[in-house]
Protein backbone atom coordinates (compact mmCIF):
# COMPACT_ATOMS: atom_id res chain seq x y z
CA UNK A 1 -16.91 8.09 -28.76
CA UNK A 2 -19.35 9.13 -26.37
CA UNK A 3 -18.04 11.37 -23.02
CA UNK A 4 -20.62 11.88 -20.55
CA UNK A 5 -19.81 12.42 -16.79
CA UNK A 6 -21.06 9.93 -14.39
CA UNK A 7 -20.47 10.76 -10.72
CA UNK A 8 -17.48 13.04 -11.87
CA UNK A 9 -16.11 10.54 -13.85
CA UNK A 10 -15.73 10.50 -17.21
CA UNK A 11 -16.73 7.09 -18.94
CA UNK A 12 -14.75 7.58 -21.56
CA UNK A 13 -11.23 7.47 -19.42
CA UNK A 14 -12.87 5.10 -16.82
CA UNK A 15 -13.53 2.55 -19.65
CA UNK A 16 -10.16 2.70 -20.58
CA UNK A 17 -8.97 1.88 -17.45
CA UNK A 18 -7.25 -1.51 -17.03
CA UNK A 19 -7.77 -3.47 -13.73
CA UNK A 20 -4.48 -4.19 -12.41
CA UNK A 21 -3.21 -8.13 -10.67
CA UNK A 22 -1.51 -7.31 -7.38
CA UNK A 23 0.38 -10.56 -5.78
CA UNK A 24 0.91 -10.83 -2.24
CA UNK A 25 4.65 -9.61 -2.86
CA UNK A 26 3.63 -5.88 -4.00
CA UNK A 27 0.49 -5.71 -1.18
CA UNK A 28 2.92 -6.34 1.89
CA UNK A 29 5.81 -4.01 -0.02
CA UNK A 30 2.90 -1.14 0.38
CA UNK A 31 1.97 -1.78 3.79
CA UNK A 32 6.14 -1.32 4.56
CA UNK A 33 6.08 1.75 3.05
CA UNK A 34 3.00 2.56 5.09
CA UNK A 35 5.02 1.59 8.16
CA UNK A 36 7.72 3.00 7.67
CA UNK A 37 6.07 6.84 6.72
CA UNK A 38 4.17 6.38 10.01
CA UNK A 39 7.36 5.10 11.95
CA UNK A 40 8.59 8.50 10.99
CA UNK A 41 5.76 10.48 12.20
CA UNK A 42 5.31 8.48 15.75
CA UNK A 43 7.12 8.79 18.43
CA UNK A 44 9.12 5.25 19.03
CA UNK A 45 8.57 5.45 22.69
CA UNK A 46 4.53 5.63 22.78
CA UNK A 47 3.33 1.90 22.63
CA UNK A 48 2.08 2.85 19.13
CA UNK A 49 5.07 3.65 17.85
CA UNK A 50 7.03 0.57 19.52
CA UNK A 51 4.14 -1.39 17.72
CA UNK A 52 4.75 -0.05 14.07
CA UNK A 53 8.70 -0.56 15.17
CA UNK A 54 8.34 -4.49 15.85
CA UNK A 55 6.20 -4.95 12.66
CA UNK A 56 8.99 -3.46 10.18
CA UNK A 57 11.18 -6.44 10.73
CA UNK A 58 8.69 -8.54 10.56
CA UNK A 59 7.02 -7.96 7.22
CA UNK A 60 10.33 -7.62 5.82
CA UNK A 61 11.56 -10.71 6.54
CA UNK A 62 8.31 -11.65 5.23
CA UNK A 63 8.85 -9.96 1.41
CA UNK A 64 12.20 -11.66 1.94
CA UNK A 65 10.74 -15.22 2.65
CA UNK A 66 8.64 -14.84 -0.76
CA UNK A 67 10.53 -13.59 -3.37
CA UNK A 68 13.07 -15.93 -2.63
């Protein structure tokens, strides 16, 4: 087993690193969680905080739609 550092990375560890499937399901539940952590830093009434408001429903009912 050879470990030599490439780029501060170990080869070793970044060999053994499996590339990982992500469905359209598990991309749009990250961008809700996204939303909804900046929903809670914005202020609702600035238009970009009414903005990230109106897309919460939206791309819920949208992770709703396809995991039915």
């Amino acid at each position: 087993m050879t470990t030599s550092n490439m780029h501060g990375f170990y080869t070793n560890v970044v060999d053994a690193i499996e590339p990982r499937q992500y469905t359209a399901t598990n991309y749009l539940k990250n961008q809700l969680i996204f939303l909804k952590r900046l929903s809670n830093e914005l202020d609702s009434e600035t238009k970009a905080g009414a903005m990230v408001d109106m897309q919460i429903p939206n791309l819920e009912m949208v992770i709703e739609e396809l995991s039915v």
